[in-house]
C-alpha atoms as a PDB file:
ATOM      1  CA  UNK A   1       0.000   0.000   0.000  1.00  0.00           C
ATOM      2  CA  UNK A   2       1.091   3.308  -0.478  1.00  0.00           C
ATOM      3  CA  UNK A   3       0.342   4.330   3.145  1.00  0.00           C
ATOM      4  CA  UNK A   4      -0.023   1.803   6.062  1.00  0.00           C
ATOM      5  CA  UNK A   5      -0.516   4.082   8.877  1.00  0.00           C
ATOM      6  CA  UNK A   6      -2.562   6.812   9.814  1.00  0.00           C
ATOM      7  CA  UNK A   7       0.410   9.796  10.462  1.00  0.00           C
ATOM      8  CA  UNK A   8       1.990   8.626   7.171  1.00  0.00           C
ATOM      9  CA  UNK A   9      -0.673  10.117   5.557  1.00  0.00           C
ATOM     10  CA  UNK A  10       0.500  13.807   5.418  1.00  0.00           C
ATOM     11  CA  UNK A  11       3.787  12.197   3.316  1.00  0.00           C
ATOM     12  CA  UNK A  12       1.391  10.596   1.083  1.00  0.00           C
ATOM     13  CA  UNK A  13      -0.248  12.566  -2.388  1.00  0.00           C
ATOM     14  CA  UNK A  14      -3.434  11.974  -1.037  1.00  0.00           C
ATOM     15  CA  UNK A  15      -3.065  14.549   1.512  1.00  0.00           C
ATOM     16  CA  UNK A  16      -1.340  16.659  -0.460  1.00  0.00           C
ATOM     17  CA  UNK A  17      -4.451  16.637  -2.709  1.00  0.00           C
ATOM     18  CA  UNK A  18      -6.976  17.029   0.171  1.00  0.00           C
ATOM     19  CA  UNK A  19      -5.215  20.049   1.606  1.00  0.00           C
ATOM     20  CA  UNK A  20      -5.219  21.751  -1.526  1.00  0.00           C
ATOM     21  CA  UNK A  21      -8.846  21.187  -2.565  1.00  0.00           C
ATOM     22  CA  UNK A  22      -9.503  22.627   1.120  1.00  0.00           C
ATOM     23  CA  UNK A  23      -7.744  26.096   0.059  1.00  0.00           C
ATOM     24  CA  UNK A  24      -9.486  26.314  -3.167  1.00  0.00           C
ATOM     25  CA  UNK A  25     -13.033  24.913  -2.255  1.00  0.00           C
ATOM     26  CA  UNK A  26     -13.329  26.389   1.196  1.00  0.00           C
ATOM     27  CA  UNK A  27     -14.942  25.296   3.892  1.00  0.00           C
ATOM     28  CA  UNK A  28     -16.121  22.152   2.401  1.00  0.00           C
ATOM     29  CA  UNK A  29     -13.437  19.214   3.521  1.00  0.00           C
ATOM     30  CA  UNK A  30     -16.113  16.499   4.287  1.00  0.00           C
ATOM     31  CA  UNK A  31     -17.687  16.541   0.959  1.00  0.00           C
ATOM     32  CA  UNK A  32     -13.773  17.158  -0.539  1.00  0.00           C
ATOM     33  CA  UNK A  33     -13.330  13.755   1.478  1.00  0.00           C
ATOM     34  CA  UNK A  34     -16.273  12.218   0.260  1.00  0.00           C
ATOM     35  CA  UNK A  35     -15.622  13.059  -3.291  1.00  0.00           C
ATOM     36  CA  UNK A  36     -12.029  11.988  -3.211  1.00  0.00           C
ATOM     37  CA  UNK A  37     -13.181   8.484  -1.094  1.00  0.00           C
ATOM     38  CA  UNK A  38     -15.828   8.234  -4.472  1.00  0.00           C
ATOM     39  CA  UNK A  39     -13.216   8.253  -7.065  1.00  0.00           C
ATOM     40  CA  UNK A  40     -11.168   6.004  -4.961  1.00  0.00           C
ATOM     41  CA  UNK A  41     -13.700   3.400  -4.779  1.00  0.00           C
ATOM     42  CA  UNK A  42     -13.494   3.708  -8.846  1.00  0.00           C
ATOM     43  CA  UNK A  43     -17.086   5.123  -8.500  1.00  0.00           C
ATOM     44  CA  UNK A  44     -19.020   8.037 -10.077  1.00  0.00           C
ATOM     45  CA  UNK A  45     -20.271  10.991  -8.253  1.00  0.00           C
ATOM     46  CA  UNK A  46     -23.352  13.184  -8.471  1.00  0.00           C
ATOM     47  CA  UNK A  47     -23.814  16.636  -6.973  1.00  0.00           C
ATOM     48  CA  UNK A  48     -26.559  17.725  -6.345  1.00  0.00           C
ATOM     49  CA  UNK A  49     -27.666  21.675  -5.216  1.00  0.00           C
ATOM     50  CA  UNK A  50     -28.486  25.212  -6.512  1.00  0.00           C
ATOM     51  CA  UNK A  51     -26.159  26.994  -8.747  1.00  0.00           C
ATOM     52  CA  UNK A  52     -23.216  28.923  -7.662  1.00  0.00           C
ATOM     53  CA  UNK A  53     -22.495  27.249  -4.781  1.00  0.00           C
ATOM     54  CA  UNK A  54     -18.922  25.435  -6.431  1.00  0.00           C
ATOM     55  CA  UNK A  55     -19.879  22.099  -7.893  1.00  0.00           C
ATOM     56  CA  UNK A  56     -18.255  22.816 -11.327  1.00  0.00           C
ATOM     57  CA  UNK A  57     -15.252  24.024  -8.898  1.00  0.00           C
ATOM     58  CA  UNK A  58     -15.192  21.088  -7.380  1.00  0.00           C
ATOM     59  CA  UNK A  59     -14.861  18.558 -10.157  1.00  0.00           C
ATOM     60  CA  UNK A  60     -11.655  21.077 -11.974  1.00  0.00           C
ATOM     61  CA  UNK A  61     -10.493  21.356  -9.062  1.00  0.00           C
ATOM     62  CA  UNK A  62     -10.374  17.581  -8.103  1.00  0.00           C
ATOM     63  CA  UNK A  63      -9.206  16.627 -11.968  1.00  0.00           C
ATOM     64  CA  UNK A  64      -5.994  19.307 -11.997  1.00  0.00           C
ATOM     65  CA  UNK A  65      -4.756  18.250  -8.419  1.00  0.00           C
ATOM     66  CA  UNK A  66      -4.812  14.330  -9.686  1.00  0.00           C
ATOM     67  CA  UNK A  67      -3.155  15.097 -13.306  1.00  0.00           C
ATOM     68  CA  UNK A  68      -6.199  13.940 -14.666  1.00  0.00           C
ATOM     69  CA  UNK A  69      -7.591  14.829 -18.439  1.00  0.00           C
ATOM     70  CA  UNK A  70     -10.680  16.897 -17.873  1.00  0.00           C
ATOM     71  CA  UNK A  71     -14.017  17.585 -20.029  1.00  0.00           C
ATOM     72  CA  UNK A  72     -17.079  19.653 -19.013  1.00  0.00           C
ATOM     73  CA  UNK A  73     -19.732  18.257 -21.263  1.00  0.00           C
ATOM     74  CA  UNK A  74     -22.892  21.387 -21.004  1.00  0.00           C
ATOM     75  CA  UNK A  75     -25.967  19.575 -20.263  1.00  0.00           C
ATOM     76  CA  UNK A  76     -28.843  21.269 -22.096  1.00  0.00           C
ATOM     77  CA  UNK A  77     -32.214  20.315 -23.890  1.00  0.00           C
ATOM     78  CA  UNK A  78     -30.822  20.308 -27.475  1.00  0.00           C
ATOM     79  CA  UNK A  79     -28.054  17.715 -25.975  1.00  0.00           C
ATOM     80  CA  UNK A  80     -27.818  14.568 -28.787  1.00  0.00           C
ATOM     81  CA  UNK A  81     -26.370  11.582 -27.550  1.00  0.00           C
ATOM     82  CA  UNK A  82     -23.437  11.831 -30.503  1.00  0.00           C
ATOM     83  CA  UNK A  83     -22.561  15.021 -29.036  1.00  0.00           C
ATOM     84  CA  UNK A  84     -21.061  13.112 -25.881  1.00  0.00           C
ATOM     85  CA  UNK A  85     -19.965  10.108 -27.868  1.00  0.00           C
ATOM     86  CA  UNK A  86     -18.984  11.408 -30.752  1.00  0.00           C
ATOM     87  CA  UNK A  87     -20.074  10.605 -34.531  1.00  0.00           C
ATOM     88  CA  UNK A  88     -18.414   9.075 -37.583  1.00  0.00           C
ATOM     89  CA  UNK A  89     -17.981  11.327 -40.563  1.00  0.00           C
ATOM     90  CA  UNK A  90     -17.655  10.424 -43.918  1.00  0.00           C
ATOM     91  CA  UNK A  91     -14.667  11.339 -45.175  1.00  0.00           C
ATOM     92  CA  UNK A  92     -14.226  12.071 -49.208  1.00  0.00           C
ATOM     93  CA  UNK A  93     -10.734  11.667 -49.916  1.00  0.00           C
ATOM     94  CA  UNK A  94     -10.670   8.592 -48.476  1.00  0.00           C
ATOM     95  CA  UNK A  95     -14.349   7.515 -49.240  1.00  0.00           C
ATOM     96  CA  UNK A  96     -14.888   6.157 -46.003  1.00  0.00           C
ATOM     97  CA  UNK A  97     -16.699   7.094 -42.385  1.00  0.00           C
ATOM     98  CA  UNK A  98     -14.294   8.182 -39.688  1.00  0.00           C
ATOM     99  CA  UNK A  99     -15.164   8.157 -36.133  1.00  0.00           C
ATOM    100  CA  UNK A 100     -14.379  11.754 -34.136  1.00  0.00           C
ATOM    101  CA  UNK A 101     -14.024  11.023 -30.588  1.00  0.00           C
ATOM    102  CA  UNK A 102     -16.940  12.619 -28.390  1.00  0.00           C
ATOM    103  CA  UNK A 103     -15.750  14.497 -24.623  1.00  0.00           C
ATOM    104  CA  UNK A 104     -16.872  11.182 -23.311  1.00  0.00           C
ATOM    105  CA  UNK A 105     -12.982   9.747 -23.901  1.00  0.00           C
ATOM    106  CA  UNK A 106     -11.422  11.700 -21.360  1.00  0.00           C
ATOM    107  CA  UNK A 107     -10.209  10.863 -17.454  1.00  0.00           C
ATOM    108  CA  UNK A 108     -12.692  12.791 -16.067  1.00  0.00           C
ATOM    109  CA  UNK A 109     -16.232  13.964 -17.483  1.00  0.00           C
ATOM    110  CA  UNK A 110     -17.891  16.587 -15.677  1.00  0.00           C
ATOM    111  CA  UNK A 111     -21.812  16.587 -16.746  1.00  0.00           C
ATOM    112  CA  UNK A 112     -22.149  19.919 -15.652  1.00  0.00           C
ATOM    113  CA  UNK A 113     -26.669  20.163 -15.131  1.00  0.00           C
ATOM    114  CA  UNK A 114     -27.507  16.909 -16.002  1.00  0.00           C
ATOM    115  CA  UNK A 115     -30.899  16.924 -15.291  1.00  0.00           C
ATOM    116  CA  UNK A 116     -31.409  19.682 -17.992  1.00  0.00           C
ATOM    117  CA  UNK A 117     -30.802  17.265 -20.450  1.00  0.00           C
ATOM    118  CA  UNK A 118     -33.081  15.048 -22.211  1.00  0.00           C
ATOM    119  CA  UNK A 119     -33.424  11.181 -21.126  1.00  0.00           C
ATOM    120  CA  UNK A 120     -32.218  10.314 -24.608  1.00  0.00           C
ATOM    121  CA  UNK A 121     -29.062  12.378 -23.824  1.00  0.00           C
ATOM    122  CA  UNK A 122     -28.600  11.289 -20.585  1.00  0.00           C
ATOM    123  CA  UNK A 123     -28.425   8.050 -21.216  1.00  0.00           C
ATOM    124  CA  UNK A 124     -25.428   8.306 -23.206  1.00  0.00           C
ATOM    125  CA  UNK A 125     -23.697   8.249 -20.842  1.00  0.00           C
ATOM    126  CA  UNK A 126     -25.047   4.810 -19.006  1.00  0.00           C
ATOM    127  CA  UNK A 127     -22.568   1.829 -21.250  1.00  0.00           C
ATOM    128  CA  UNK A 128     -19.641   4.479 -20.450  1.00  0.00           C
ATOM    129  CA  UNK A 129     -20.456   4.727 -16.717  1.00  0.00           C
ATOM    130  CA  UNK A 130     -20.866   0.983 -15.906  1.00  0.00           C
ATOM    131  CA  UNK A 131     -18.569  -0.933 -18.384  1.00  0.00           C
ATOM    132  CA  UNK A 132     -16.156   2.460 -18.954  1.00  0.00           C
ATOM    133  CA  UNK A 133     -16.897   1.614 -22.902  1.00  0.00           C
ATOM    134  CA  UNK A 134     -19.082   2.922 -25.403  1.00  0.00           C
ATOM    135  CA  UNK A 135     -20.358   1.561 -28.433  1.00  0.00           C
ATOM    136  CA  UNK A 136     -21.223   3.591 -31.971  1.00  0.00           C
ATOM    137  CA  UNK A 137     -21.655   2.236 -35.027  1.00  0.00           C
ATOM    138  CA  UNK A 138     -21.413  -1.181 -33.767  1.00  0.00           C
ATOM    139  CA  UNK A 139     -17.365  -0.998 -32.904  1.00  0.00           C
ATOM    140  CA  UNK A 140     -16.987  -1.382 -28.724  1.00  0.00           C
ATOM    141  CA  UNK A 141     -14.436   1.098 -27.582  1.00  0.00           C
ATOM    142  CA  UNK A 142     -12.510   1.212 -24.470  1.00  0.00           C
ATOM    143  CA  UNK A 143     -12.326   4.378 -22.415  1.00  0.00           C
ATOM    144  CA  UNK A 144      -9.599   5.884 -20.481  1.00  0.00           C
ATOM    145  CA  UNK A 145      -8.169   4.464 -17.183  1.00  0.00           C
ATOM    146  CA  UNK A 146      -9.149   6.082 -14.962  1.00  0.00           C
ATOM    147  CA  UNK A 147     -12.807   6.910 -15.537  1.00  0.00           C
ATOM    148  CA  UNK A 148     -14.174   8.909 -13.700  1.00  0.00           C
ATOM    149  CA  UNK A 149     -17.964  10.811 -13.849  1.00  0.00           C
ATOM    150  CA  UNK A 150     -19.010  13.943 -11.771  1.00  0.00           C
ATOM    151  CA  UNK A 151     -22.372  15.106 -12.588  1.00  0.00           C
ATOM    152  CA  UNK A 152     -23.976  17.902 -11.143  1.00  0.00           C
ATOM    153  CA  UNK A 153     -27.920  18.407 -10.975  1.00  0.00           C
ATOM    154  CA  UNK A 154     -30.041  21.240  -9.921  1.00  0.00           C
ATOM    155  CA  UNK A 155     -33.139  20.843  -7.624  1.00  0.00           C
ATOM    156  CA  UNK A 156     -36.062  18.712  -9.541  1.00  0.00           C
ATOM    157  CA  UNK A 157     -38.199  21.608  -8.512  1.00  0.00           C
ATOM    158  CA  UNK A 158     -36.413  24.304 -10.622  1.00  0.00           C
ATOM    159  CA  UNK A 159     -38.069  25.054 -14.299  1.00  0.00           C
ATOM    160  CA  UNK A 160     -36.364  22.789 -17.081  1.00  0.00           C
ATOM    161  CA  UNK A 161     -35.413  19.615 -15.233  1.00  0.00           C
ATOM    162  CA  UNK A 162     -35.844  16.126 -15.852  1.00  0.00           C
ATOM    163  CA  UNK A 163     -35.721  13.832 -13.467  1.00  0.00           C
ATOM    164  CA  UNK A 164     -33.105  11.426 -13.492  1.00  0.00           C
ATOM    165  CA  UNK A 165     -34.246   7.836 -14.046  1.00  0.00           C
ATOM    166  CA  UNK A 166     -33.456   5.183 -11.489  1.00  0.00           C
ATOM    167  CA  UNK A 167     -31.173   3.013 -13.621  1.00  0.00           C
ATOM    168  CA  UNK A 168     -28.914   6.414 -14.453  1.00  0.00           C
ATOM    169  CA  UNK A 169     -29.264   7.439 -10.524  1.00  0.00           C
ATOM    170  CA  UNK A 170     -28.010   3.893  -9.690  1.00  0.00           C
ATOM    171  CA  UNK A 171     -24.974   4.235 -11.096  1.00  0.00           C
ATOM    172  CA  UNK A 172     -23.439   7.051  -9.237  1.00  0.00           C
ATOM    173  CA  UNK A 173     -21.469   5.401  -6.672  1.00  0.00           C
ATOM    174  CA  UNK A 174     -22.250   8.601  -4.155  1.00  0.00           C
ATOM    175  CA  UNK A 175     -24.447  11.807  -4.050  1.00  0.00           C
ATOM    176  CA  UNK A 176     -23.264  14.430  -1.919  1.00  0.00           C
ATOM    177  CA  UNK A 177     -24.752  18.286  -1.107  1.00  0.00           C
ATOM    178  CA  UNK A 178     -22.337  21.203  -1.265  1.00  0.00           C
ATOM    179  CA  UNK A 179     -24.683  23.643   0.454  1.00  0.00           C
ATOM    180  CA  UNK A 180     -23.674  27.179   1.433  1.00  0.00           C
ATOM    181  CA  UNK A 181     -20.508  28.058   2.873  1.00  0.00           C
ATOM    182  CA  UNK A 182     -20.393  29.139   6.503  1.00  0.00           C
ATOM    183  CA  UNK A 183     -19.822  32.836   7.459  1.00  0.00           C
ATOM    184  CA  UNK A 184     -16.139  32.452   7.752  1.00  0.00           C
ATOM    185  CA  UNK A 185     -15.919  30.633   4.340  1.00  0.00           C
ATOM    186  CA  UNK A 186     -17.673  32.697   2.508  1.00  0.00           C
ATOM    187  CA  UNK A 187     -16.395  35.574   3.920  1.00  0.00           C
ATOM    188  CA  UNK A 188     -12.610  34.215   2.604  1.00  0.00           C
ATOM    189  CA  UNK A 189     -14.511  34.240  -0.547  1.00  0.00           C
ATOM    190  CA  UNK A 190     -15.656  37.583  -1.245  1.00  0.00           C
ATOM    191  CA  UNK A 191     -12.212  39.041  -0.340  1.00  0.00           C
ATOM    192  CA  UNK A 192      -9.553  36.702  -1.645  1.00  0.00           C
ATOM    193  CA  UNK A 193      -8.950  35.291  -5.754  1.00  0.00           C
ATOM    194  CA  UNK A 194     -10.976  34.228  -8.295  1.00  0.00           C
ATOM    195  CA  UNK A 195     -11.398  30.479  -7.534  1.00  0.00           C
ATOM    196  CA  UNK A 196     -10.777  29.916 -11.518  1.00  0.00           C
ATOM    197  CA  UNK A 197      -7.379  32.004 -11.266  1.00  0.00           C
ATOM    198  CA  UNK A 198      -6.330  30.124  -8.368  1.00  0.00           C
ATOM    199  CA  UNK A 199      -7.451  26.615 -10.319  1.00  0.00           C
ATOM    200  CA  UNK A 200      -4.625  27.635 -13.244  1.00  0.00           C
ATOM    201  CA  UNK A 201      -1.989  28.176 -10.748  1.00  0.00           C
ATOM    202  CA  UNK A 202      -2.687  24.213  -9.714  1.00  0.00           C
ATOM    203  CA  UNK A 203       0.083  22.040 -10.363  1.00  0.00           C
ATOM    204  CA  UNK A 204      -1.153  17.624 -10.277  1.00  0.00           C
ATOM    205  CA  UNK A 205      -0.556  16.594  -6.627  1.00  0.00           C
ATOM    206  CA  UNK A 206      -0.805  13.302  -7.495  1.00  0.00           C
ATOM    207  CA  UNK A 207       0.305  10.928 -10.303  1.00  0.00           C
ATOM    208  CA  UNK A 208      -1.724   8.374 -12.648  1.00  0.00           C
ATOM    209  CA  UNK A 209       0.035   6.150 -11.480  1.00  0.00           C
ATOM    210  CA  UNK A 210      -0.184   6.942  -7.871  1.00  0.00           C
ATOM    211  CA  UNK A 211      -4.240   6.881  -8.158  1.00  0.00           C
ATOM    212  CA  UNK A 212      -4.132   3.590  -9.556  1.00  0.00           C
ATOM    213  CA  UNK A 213      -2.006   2.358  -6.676  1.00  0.00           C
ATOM    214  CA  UNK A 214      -4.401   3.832  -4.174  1.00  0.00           C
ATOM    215  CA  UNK A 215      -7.650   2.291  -6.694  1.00  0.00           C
ATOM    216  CA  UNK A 216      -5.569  -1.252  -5.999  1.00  0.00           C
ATOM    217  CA  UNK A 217      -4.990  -0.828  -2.290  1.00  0.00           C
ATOM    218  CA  UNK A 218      -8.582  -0.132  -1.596  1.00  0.00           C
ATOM    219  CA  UNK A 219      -9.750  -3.504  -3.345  1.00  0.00           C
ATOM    220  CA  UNK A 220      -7.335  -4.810  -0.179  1.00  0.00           C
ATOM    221  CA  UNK A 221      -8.432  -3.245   2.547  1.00  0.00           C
ATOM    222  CA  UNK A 222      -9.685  -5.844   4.743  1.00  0.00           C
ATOM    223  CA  UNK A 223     -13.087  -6.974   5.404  1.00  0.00           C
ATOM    224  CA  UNK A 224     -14.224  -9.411   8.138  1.00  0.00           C
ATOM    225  CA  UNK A 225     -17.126 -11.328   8.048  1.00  0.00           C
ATOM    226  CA  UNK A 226     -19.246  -9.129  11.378  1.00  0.00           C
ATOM    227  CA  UNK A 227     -18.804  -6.370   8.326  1.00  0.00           C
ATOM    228  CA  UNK A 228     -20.405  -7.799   5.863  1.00  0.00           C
ATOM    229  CA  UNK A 229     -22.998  -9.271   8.148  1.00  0.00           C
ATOM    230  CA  UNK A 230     -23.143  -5.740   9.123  1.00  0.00           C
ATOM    231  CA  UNK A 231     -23.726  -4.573   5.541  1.00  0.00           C
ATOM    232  CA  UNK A 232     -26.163  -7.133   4.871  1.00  0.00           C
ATOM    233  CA  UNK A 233     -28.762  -6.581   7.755  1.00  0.00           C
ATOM    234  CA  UNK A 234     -28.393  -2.927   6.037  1.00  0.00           C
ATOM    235  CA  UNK A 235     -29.739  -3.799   2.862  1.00  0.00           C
ATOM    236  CA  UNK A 236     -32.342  -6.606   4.134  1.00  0.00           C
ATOM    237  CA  UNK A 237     -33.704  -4.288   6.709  1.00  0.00           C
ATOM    238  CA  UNK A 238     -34.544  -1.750   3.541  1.00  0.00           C
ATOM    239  CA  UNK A 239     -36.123  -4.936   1.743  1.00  0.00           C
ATOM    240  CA  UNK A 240     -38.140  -5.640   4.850  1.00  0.00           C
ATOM    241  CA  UNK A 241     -39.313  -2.381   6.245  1.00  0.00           C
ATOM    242  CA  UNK A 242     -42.301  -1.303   4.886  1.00  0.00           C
ATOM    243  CA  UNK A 243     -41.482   2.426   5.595  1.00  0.00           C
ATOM    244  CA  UNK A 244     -39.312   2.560   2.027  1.00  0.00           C
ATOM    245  CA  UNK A 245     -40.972   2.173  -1.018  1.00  0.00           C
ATOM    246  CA  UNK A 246     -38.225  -0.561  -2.545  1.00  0.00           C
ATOM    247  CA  UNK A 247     -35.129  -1.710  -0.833  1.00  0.00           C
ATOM    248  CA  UNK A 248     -31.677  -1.461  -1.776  1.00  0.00           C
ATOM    249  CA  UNK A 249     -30.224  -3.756  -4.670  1.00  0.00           C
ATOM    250  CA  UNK A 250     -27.213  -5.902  -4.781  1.00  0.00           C
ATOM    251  CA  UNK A 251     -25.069  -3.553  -6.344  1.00  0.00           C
ATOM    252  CA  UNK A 252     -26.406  -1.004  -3.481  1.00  0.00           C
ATOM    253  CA  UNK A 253     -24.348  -3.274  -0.719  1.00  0.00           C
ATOM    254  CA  UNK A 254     -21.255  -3.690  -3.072  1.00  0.00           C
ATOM    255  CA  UNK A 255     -21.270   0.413  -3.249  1.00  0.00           C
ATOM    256  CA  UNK A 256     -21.140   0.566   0.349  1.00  0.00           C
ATOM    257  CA  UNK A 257     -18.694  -1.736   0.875  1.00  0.00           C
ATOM    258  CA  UNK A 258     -16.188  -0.523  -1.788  1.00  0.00           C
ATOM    259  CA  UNK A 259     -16.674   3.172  -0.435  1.00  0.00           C
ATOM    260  CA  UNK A 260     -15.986   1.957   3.693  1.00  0.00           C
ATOM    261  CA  UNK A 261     -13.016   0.325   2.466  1.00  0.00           C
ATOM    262  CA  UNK A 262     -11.953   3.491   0.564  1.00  0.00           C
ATOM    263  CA  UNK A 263     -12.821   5.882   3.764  1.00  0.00           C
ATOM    264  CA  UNK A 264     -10.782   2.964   5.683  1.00  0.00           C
ATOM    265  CA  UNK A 265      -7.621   3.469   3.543  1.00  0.00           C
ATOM    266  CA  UNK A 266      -8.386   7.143   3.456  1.00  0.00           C
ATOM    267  CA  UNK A 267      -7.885   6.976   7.467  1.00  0.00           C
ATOM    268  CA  UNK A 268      -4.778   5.432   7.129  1.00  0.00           C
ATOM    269  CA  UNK A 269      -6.356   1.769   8.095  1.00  0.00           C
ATOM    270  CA  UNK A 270      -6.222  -1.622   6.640  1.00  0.00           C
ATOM    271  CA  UNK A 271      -9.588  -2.890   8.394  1.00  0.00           C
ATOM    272  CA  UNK A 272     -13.172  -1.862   7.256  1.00  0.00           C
ATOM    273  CA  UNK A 273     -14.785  -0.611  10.822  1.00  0.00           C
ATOM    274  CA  UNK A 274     -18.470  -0.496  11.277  1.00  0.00           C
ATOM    275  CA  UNK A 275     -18.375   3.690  11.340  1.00  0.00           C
ATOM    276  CA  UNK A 276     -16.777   3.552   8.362  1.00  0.00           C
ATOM    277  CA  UNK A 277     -20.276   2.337   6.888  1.00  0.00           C
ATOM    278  CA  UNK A 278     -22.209   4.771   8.932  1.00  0.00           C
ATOM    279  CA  UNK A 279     -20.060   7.404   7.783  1.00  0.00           C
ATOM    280  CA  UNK A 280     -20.363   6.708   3.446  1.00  0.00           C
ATOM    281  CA  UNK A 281     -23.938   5.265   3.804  1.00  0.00           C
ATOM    282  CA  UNK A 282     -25.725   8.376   3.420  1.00  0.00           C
ATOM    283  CA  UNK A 283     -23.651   9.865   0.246  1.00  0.00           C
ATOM    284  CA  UNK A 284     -24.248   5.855  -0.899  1.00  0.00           C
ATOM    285  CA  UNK A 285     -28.080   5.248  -0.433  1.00  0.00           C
ATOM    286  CA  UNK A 286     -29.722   8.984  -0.053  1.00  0.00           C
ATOM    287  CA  UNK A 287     -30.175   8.819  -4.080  1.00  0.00           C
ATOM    288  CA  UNK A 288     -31.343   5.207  -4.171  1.00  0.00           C
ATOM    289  CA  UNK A 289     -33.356   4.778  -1.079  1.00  0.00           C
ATOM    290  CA  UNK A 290     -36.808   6.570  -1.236  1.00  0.00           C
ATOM    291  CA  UNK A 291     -39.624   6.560   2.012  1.00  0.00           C
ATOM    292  CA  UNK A 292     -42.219   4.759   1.305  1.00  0.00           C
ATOM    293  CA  UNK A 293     -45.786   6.801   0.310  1.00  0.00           C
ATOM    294  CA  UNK A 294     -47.929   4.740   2.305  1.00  0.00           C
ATOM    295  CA  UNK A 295     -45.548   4.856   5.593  1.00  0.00           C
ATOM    296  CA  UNK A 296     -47.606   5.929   8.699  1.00  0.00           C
ATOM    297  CA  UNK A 297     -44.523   7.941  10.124  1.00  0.00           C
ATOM    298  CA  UNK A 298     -42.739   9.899   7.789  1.00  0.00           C
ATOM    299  CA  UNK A 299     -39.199   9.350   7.052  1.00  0.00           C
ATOM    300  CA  UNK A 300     -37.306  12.778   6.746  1.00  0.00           C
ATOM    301  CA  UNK A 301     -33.715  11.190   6.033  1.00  0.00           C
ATOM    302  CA  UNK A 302     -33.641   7.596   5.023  1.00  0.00           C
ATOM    303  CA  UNK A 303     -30.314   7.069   5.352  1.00  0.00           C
ATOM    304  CA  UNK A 304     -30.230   7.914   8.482  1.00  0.00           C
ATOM    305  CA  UNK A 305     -33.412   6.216  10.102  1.00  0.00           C
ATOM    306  CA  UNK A 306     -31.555   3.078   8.530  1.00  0.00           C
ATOM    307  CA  UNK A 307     -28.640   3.758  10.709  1.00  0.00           C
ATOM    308  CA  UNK A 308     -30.435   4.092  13.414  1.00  0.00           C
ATOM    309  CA  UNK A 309     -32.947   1.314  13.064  1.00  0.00           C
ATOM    310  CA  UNK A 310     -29.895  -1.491  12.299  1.00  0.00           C
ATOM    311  CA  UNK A 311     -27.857  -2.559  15.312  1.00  0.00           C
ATOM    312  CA  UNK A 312     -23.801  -2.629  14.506  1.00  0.00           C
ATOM    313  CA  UNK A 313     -23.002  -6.897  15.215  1.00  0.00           C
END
């Protein structure tokens, strides 16, 4: 592993990378954490808030520190599905079609107001998030390593949104909030740089190579079996419950295990502990977890009544 214990973090690129997000992105290191723990876990991450409040930020900011090749694709209701893939062109000289790489083969794709988009458009983007391929006129290309998604959505309630469906939401490893800075924060704000001058003074804190290394490590971080039994009374007490409206899949308890083991690593651990799971499940199930209509008592946060209504083993 590339770190083995928790004070050998700050000589590690990881912190390096944390600690400069924090100066750029301020007053936001849990959801820098979170984010960072997401594209650890080889996941894809959706943000989700009003405009203005630094999710665009984020994902630059996050791409330059980790060396990373970066597209913004602009989410909008003309949006075509080549657009993000790209198209084959016929080419006269040569008297045959040529395929132009869309933004969708780069390291990281930020799909900046996704939910602006059409569903046709939006699910261009499904084959590339879950087999990081895509397919166009019936030749399967690979995409970069690493691949890595950040999409950010505005409030449903907002004019010109379309709901994300549940197969696209399901595929986001993690949704986290930004929210509005606190009075300190945003006071830093108003009288220091422009956040985008300060994002072209960033130099990579981290190699390719070095995220890859950390990707591996987190695949061995070790798991006993009171975690996963852990992990499983989760996902059967959503099944169960009748105060959520469908429980959580398969591929819902795999996310939560590959993000504890990435928050594990991320603390400098090689053991998954059961706050670890607390800690990711509610940037892991807020956006696939739903209460239940006909539910007698309301459930405000679902995440969090499940955290509360499963005992730790």
């Amino acid at each position: 592993m590339l770190f083995e214990k928790k004070e050998q973090l700050t000589n590690n690129p990881l912190a390096s990378v944390l600690k400069q997000a924090g100066g750029i992105i301020l007053g936001k290191d849990p959801q820098i954490r979170m984010a960072m723990c997401c594209i650890l876990a080889r996941g894809h991450l959706l943000i989700e808030d009003i405009p203005g409040v630094g999710k665009t930020t984020l994902s630059h900011v996050l791409a330059s520190l980790l060396g990373l090749q970066y597209q913004r694709i602009q989410f909008t209701s003309d949006l075509l599905p080549a657009d993000i893939v790209g198209v084959s062109i016929f080419e006269r000289e040569s008297g045959t079609f040529r395929f132009h790489a869309g933004p969708v083969f780069s390291q990281v794709i930020l799909a900046d107001e996704i939910n602006r988009a059409s569903p046709k458009a939006q699910s261009a983007l499904l084959e590339a998030m879950e087999e990081h391929q895509v397919t166009a006129d019936g030749k399967t290309m690979k995409l970069p390593e690493p691949f890595f998604v950040i999409a950010t959505q505005n409030p449903s309630h907002q004019i010109g949104t379309f709901p994300l469906p549940e197969s696209q939401l399901d595929r986001f490893l993690m949704r986290i909030k930004l929210g509005y800075p606190d009075h300190a924060a945003e006071r830093a704000l108003l009288k220091g740089e422009d956040r985008r001058e300060l994002i072209a003074k960033i130099a990579p804190a981290m190699s390719v190579e070095n995220l890859l290394a950390l990707q591996a490590d987190v695949t061995r971080i070790f798991v006993s079996d009171a975690l996963v039994d852990y992990v499983q009374a989760l996902v059967n007490h959503t099944r169960d419950s009748a105060r959520f409206d469908t429980g959580l899949s398969p591929r819902a308890g795999l996310a939560i295990l590959r993000a504890a083991q990435a928050w594990a690593l991320m603390a400098g651990r090689q053991q998954v502990l059961p706050e670890d799971v607390q800690t990711i499940v509610p940037a892991v199930v807020g956006h696939r977890l739903h209460p239940a209509s006909s539910s007698e008592a309301k459930v405000l946060d679902p995440a969090q009544e499940l955290i509360r209504s499963v005992a730790i083993p």
